[in-house]
PDB file of N, CA and C in Angstrom:
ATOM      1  N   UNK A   1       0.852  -1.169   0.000  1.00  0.00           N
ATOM      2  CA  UNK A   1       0.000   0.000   0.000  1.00  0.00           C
ATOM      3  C   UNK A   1       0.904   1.240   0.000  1.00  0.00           C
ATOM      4  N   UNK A   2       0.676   2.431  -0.744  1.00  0.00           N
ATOM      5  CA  UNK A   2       1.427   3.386  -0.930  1.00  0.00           C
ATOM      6  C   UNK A   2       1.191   4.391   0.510  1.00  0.00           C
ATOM      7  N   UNK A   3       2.729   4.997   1.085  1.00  0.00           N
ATOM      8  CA  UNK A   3       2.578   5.457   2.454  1.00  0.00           C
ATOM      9  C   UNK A   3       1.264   6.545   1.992  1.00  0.00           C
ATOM     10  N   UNK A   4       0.798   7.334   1.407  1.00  0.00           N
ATOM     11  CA  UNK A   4       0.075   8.269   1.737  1.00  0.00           C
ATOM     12  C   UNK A   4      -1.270   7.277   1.990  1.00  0.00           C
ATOM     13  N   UNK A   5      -1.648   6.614   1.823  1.00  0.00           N
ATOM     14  CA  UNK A   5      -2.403   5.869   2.051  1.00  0.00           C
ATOM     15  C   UNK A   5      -2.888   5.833   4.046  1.00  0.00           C
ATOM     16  N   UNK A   6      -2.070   5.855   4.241  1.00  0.00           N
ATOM     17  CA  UNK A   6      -1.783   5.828   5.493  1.00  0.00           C
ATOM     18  C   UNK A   6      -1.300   7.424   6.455  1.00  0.00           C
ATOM     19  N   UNK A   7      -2.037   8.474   5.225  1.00  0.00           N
ATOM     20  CA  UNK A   7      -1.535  10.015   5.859  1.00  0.00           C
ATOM     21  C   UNK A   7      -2.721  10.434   5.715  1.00  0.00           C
ATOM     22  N   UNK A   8      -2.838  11.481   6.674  1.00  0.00           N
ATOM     23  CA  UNK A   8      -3.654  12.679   6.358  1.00  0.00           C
ATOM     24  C   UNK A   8      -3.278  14.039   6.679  1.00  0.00           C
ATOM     25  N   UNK A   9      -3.334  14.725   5.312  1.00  0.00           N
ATOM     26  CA  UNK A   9      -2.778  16.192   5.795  1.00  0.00           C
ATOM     27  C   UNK A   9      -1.464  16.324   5.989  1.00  0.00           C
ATOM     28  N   UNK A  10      -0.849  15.126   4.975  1.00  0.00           N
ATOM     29  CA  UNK A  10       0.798  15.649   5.458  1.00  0.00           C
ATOM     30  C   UNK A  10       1.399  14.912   6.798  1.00  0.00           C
ATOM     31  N   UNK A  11       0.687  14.092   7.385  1.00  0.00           N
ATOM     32  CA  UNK A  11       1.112  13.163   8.858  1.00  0.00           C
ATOM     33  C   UNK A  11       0.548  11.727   8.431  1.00  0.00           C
ATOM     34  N   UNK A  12       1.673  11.041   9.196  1.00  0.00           N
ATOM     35  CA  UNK A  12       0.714   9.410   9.271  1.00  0.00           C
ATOM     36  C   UNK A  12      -0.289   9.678  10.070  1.00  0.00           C
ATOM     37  N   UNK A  13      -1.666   8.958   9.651  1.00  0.00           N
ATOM     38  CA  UNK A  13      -3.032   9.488  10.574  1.00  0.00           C
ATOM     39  C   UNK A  13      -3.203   7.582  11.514  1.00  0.00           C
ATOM     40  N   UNK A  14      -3.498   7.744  12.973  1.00  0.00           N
ATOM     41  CA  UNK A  14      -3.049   6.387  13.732  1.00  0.00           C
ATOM     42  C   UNK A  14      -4.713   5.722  13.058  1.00  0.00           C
ATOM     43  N   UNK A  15      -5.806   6.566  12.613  1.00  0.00           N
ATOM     44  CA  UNK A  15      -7.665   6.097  12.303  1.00  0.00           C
ATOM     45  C   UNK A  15      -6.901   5.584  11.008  1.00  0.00           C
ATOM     46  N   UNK A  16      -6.207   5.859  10.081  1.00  0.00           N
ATOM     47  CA  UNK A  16      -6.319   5.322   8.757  1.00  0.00           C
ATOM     48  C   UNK A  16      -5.250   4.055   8.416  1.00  0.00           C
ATOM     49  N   UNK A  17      -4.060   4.159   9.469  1.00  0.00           N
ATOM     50  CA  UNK A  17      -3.517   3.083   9.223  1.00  0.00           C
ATOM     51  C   UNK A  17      -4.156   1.853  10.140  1.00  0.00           C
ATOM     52  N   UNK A  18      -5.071   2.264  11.661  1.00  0.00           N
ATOM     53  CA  UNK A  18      -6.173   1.101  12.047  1.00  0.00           C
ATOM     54  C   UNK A  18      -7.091   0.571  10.866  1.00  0.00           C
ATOM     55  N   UNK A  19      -7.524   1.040  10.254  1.00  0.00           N
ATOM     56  CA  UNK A  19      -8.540   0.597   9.023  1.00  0.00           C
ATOM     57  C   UNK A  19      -7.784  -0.122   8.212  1.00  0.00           C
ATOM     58  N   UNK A  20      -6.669  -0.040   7.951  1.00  0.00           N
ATOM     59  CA  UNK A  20      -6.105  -0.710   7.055  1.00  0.00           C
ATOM     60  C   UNK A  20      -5.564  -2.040   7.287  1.00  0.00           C
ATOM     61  N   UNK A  21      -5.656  -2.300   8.463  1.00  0.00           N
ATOM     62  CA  UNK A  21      -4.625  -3.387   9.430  1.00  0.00           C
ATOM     63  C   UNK A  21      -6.004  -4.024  10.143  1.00  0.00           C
ATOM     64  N   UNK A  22      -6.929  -3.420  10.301  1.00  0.00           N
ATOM     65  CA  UNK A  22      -8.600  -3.706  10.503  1.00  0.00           C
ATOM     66  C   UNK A  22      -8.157  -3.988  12.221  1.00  0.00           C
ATOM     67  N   UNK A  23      -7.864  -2.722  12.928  1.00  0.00           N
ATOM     68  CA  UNK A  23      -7.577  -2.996  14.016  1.00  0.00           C
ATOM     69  C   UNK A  23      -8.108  -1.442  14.826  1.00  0.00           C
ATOM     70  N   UNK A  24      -7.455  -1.465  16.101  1.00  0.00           N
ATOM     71  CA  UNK A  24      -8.075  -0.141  16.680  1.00  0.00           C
ATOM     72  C   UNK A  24      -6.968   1.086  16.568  1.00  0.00           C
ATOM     73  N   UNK A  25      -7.360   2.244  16.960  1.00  0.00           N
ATOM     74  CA  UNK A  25      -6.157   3.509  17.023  1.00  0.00           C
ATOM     75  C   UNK A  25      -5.180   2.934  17.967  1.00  0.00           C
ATOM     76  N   UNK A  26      -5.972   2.651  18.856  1.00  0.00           N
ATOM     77  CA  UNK A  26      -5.274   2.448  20.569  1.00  0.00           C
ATOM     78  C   UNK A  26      -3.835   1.421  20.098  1.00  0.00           C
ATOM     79  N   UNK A  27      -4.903   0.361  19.042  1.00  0.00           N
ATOM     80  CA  UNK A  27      -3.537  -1.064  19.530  1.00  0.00           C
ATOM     81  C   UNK A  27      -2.178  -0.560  18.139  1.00  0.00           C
ATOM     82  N   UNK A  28      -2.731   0.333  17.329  1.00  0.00           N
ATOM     83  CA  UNK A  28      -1.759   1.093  16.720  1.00  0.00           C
ATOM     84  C   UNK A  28      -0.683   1.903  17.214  1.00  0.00           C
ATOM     85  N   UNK A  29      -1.148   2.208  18.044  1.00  0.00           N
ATOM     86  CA  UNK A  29      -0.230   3.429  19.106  1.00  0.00           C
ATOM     87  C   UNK A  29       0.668   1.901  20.161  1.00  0.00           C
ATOM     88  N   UNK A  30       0.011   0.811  19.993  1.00  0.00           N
ATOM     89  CA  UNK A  30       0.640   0.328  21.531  1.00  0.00           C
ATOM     90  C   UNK A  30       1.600  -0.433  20.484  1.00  0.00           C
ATOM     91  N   UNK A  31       1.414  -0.805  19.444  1.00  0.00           N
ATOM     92  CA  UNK A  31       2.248  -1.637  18.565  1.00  0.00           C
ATOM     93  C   UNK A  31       3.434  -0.656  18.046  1.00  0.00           C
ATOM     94  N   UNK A  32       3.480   0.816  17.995  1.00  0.00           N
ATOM     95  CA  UNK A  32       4.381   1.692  17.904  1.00  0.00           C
ATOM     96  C   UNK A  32       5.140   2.181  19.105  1.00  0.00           C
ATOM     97  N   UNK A  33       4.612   1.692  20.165  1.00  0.00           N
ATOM     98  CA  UNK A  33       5.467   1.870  21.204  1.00  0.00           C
ATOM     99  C   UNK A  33       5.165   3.067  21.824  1.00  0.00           C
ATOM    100  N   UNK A  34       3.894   3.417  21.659  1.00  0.00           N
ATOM    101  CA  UNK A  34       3.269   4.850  21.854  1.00  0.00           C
ATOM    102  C   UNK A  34       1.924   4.860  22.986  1.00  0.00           C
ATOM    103  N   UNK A  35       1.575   6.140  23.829  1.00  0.00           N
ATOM    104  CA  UNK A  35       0.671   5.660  24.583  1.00  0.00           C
ATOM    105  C   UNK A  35      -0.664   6.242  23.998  1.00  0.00           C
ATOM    106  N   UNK A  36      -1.874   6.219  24.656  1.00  0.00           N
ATOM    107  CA  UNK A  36      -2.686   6.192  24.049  1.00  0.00           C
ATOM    108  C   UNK A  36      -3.184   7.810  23.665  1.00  0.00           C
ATOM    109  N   UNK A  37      -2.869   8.709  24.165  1.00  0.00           N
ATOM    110  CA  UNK A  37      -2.957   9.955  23.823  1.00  0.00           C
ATOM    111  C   UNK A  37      -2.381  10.234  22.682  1.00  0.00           C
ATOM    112  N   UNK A  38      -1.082   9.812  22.194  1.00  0.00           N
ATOM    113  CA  UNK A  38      -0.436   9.836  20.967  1.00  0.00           C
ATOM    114  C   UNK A  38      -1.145  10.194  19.742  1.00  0.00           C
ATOM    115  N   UNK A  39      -2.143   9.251  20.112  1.00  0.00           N
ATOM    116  CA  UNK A  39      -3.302   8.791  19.007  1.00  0.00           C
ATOM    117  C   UNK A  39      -4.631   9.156  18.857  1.00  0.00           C
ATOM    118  N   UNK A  40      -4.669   9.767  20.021  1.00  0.00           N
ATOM    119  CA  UNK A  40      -6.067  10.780  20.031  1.00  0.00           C
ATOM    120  C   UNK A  40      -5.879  12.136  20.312  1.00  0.00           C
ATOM    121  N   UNK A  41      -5.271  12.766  20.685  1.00  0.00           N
ATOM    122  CA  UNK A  41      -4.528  13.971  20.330  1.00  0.00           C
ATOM    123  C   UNK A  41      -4.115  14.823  19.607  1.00  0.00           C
ATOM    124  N   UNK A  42      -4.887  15.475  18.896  1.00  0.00           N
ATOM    125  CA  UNK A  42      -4.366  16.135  17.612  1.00  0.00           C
ATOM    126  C   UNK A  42      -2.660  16.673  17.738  1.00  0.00           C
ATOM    127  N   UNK A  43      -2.409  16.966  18.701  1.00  0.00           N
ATOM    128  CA  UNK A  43      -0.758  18.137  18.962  1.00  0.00           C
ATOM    129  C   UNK A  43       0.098  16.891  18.855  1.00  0.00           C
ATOM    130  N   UNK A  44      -0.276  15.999  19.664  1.00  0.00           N
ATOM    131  CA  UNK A  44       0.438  14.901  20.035  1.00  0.00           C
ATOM    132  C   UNK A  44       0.484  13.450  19.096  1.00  0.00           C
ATOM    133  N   UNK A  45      -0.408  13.660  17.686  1.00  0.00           N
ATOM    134  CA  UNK A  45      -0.434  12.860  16.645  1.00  0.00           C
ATOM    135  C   UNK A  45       0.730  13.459  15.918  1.00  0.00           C
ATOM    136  N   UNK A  46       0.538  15.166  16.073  1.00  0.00           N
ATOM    137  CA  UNK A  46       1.553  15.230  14.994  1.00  0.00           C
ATOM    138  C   UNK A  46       3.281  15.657  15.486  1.00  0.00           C
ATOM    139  N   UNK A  47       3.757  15.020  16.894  1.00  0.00           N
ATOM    140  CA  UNK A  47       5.029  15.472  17.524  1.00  0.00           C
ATOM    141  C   UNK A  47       5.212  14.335  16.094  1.00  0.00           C
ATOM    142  N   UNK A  48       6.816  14.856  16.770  1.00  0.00           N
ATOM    143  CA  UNK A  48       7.670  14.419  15.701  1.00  0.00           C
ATOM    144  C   UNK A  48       7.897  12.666  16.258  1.00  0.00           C
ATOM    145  N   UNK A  49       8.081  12.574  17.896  1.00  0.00           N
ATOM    146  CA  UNK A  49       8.296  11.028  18.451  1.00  0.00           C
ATOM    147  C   UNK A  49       7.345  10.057  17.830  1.00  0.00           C
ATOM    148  N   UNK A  50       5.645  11.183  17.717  1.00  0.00           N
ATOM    149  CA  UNK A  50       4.521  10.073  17.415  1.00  0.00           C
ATOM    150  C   UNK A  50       4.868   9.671  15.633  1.00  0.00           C
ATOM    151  N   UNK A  51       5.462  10.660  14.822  1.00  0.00           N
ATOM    152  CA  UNK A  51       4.939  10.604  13.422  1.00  0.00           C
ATOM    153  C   UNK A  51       6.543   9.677  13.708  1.00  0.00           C
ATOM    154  N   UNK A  52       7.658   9.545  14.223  1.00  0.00           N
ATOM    155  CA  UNK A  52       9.014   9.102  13.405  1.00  0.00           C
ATOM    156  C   UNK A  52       8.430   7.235  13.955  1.00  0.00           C
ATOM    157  N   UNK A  53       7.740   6.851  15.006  1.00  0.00           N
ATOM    158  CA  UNK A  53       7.219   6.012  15.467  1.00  0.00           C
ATOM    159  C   UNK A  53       6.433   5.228  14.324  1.00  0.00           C
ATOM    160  N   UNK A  54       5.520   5.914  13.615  1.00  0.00           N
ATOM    161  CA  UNK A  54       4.209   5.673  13.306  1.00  0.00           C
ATOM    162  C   UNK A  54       4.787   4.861  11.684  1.00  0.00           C
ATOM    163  N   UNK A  55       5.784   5.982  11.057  1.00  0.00           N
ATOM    164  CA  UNK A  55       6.684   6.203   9.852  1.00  0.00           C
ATOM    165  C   UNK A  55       7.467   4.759  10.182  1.00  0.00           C
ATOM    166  N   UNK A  56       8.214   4.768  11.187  1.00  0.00           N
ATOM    167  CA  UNK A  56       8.783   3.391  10.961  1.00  0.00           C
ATOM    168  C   UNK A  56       8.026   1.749  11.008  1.00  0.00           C
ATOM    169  N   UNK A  57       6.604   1.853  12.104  1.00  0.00           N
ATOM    170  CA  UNK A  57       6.208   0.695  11.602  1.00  0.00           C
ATOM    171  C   UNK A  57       5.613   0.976  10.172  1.00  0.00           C
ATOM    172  N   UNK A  58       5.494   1.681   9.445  1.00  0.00           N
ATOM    173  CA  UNK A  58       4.644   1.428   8.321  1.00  0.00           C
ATOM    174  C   UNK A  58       5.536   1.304   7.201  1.00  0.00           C
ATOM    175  N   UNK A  59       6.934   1.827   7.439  1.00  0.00           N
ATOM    176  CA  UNK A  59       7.904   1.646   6.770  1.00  0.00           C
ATOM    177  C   UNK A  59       7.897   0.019   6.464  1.00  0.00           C
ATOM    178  N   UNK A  60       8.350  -0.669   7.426  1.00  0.00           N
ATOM    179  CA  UNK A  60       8.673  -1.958   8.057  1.00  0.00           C
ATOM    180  C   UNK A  60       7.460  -2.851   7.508  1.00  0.00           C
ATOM    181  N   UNK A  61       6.107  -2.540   7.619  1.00  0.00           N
ATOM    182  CA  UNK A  61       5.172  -3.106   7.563  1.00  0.00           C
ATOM    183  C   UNK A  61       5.043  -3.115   5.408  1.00  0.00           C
ATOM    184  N   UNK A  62       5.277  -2.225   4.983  1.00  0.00           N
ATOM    185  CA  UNK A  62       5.274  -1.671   3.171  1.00  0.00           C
ATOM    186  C   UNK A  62       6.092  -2.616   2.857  1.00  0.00           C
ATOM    187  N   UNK A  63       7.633  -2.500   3.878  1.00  0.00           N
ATOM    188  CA  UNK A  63       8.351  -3.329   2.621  1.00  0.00           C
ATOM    189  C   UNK A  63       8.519  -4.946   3.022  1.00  0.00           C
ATOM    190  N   UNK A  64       7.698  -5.377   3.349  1.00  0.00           N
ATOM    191  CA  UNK A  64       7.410  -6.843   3.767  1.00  0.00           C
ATOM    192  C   UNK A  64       6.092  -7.407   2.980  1.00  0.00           C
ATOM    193  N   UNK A  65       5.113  -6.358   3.056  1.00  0.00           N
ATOM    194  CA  UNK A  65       4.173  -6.616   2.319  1.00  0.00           C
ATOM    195  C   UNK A  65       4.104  -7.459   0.674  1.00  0.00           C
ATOM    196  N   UNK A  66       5.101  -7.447   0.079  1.00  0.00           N
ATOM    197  CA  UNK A  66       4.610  -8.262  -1.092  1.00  0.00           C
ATOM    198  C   UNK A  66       5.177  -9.761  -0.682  1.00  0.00           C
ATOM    199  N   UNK A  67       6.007  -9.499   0.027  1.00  0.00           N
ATOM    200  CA  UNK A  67       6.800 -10.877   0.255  1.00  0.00           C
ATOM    201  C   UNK A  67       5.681 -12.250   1.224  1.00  0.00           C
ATOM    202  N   UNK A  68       4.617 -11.228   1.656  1.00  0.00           N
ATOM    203  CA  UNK A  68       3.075 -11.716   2.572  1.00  0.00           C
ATOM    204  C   UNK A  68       1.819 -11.794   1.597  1.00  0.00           C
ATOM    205  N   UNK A  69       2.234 -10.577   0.494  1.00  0.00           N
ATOM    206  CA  UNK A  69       0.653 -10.838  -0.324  1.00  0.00           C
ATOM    207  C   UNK A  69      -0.462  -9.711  -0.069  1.00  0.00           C
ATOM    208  N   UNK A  70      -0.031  -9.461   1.740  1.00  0.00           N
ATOM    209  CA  UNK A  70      -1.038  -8.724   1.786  1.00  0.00           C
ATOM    210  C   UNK A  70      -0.842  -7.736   3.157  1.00  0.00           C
ATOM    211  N   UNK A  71      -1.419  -5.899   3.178  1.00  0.00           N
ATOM    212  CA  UNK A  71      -0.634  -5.546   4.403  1.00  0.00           C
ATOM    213  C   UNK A  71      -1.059  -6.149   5.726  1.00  0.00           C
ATOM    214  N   UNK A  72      -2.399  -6.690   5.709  1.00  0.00           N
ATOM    215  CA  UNK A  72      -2.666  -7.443   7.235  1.00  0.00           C
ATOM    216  C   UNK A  72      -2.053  -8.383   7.342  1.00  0.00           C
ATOM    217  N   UNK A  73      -1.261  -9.592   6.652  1.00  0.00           N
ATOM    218  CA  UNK A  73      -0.485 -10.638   7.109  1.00  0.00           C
ATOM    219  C   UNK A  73       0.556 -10.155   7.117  1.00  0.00           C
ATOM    220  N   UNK A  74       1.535  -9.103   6.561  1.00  0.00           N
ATOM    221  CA  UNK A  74       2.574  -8.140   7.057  1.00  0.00           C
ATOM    222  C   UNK A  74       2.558  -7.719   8.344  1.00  0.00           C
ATOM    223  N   UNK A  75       1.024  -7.465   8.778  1.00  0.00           N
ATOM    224  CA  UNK A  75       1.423  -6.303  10.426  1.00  0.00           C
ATOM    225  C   UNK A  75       1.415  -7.730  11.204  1.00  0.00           C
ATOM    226  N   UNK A  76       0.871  -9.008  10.509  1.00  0.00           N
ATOM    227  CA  UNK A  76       1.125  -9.711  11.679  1.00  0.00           C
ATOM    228  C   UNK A  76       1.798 -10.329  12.196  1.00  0.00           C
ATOM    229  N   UNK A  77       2.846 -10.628  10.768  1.00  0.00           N
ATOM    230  CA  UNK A  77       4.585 -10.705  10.974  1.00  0.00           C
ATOM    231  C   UNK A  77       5.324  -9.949  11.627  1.00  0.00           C
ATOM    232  N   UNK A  78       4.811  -8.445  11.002  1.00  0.00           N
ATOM    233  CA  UNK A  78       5.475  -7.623  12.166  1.00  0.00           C
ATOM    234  C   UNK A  78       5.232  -7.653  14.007  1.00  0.00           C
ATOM    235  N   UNK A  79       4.414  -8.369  14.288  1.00  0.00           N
ATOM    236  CA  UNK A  79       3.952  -8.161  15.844  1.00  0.00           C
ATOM    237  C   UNK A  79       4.113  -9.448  16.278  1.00  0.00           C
ATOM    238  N   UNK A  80       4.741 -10.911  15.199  1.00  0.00           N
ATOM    239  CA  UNK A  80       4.610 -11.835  15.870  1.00  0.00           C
ATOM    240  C   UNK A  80       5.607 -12.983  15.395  1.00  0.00           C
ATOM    241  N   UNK A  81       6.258 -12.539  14.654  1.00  0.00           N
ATOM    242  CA  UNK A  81       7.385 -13.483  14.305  1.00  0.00           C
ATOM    243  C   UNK A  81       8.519 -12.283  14.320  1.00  0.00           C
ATOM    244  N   UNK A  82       9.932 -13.851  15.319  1.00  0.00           N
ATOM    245  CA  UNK A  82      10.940 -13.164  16.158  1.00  0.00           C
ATOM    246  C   UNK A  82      11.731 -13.018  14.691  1.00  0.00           C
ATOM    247  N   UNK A  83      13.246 -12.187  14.791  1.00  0.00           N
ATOM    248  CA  UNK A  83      13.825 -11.753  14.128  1.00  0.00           C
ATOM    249  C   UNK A  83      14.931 -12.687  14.587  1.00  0.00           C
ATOM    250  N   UNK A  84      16.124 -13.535  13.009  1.00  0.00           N
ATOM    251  CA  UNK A  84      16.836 -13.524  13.533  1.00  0.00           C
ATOM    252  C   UNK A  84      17.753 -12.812  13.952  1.00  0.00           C
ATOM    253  N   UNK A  85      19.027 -12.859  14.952  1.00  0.00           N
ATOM    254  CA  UNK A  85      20.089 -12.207  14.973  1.00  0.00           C
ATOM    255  C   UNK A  85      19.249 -10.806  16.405  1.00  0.00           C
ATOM    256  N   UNK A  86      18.219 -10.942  16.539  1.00  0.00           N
ATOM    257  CA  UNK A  86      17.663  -9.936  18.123  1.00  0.00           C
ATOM    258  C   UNK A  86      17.291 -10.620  18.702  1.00  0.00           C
ATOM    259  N   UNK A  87      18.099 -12.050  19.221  1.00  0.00           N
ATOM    260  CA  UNK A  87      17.378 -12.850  20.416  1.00  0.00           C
ATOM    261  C   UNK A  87      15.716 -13.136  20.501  1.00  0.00           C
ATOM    262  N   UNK A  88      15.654 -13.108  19.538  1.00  0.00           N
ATOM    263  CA  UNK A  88      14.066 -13.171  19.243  1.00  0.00           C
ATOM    264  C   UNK A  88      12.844 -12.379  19.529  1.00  0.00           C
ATOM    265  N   UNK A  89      13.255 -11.213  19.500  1.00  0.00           N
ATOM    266  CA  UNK A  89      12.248 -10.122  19.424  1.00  0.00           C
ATOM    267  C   UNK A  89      12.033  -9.834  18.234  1.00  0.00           C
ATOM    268  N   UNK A  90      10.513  -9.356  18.010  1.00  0.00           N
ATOM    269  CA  UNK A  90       9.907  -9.387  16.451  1.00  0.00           C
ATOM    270  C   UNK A  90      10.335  -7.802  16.216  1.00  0.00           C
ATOM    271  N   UNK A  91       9.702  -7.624  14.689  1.00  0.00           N
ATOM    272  CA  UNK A  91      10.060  -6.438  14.416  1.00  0.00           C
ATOM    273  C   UNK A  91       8.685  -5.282  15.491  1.00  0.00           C
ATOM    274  N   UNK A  92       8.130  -5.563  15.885  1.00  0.00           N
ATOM    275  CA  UNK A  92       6.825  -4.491  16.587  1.00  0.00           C
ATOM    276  C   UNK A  92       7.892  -4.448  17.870  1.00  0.00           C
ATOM    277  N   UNK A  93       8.404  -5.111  18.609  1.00  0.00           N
ATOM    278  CA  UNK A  93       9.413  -4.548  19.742  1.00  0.00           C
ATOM    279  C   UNK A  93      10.529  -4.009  19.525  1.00  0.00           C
ATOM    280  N   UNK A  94      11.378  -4.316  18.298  1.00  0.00           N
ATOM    281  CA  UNK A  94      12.754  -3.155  17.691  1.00  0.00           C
ATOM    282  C   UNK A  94      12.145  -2.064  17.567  1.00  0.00           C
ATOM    283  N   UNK A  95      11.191  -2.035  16.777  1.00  0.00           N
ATOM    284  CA  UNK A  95      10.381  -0.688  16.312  1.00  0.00           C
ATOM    285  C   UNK A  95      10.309   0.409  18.034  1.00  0.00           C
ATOM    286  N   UNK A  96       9.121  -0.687  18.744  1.00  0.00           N
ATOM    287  CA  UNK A  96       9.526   0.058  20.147  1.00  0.00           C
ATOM    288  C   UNK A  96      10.290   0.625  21.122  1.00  0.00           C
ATOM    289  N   UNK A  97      11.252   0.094  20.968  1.00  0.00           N
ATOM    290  CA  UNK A  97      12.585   0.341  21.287  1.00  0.00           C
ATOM    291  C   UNK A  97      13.347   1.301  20.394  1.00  0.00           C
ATOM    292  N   UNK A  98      12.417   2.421  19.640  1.00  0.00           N
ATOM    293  CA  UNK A  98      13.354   2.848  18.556  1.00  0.00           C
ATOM    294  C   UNK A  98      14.436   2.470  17.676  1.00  0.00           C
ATOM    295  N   UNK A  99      13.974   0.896  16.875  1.00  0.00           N
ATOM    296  CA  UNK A  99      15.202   0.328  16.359  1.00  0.00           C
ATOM    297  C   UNK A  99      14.902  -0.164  15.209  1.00  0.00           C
ATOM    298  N   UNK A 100      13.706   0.912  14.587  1.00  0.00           N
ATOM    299  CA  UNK A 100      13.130   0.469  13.332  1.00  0.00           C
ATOM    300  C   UNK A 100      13.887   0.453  12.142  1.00  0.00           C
ATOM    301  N   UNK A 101      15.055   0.993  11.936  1.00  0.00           N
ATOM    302  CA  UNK A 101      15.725   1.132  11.394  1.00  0.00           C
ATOM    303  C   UNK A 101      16.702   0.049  10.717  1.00  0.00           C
ATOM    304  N   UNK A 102      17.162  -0.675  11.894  1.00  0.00           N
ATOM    305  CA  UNK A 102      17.822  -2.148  12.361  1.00  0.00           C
ATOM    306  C   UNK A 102      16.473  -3.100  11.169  1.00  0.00           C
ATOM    307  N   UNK A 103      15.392  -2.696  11.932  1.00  0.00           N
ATOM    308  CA  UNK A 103      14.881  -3.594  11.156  1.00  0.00           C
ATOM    309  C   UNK A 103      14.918  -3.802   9.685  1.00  0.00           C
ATOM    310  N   UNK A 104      14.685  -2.494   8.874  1.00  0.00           N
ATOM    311  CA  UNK A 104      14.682  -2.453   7.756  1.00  0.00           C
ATOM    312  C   UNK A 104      16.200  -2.544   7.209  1.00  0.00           C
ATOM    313  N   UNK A 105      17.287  -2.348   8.130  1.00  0.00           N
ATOM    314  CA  UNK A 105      18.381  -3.428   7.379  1.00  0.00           C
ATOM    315  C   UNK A 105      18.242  -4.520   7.361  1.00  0.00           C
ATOM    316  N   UNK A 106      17.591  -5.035   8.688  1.00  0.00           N
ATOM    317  CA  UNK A 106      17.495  -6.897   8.317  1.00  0.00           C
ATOM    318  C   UNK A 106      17.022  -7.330   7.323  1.00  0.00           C
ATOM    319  N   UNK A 107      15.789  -6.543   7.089  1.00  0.00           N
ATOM    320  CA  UNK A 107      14.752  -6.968   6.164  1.00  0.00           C
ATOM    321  C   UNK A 107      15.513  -6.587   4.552  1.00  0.00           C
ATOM    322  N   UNK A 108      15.766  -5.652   4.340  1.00  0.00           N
ATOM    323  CA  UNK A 108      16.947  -5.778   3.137  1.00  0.00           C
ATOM    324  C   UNK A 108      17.881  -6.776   3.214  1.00  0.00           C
ATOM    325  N   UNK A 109      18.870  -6.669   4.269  1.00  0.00           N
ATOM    326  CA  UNK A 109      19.592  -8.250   4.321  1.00  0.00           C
ATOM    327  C   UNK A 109      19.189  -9.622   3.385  1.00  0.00           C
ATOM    328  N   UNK A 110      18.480  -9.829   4.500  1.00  0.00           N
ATOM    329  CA  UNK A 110      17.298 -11.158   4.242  1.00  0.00           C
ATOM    330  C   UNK A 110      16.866 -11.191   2.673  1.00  0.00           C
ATOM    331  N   UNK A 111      16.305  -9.718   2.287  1.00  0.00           N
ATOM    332  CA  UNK A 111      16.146  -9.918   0.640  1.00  0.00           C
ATOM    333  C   UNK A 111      17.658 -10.312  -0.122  1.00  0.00           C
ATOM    334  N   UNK A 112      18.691  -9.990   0.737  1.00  0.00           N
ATOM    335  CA  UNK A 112      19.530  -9.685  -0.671  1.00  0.00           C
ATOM    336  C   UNK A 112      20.444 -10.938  -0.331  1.00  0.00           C
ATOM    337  N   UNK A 113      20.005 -12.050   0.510  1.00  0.00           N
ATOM    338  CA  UNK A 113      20.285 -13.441   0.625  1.00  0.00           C
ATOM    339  C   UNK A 113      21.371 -13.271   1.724  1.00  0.00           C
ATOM    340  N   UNK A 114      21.665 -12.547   2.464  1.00  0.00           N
ATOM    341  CA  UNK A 114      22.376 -12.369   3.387  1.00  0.00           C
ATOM    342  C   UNK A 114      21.877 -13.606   4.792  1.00  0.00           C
ATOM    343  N   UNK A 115      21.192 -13.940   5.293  1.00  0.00           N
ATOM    344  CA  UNK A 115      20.046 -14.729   6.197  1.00  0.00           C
ATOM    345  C   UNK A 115      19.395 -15.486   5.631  1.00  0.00           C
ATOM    346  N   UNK A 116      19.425 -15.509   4.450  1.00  0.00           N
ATOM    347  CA  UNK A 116      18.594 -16.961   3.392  1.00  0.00           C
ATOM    348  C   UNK A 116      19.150 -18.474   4.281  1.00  0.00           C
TER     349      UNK A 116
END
């Protein structure tokens, strides 16, 4: 799914990427490592912690997606299958930990047969 898909107004919006993942704002914000004001908050949707948060799972979640078929069996890889090489934390707890980044090297890795 293309990121604007997942914006409104220039921000990731936490209502449009729940619809898309067919889930709630709340468990969007808790899967980003975010609390629940984050996400209902207009000031506090658009800090920079909530949008660089929001930006990396959806980052993470886009470029996994064809390799799943589809973005709901993507978010559920992302929240539930461990990573190798992080002691087995999935990508939804790197992400939390601000380490979304890590992830999307793995996940390039892994494409480019590095972890095959």
């Amino acid at each position: 799914m293309a990121l604007h898909a997942y914006a409104d107004g220039g921000f990731f919006a936490p209502r449009k990427i729940a619809n898309a993942f067919h889930t709630t704002s709340e468990e969007v914000a808790r899967t980003a490592g975010l609390g629940r004001d984050a996400v209902q908050r207009k000031e506090r949707v658009r800090s920079d912690r909530t949008q660089r948060r929001l930006r990396e799972m959806v980052e993470v979640i886009n470029k996994v997606e064809p390799r799943f078929g589809s973005a709901l069996i993507a978010y559920a890889w992302y929240r539930s299958e461990p990573l190798a090489g992080f002691s087995g934390q999935t990508a939804m707890q790197l992400v939390r930990e601000g380490r979304g980044d890590e992830v999307l090297d793995y996940v390039d890795a892994v494409d480019a047969g590095v972890y095959a």
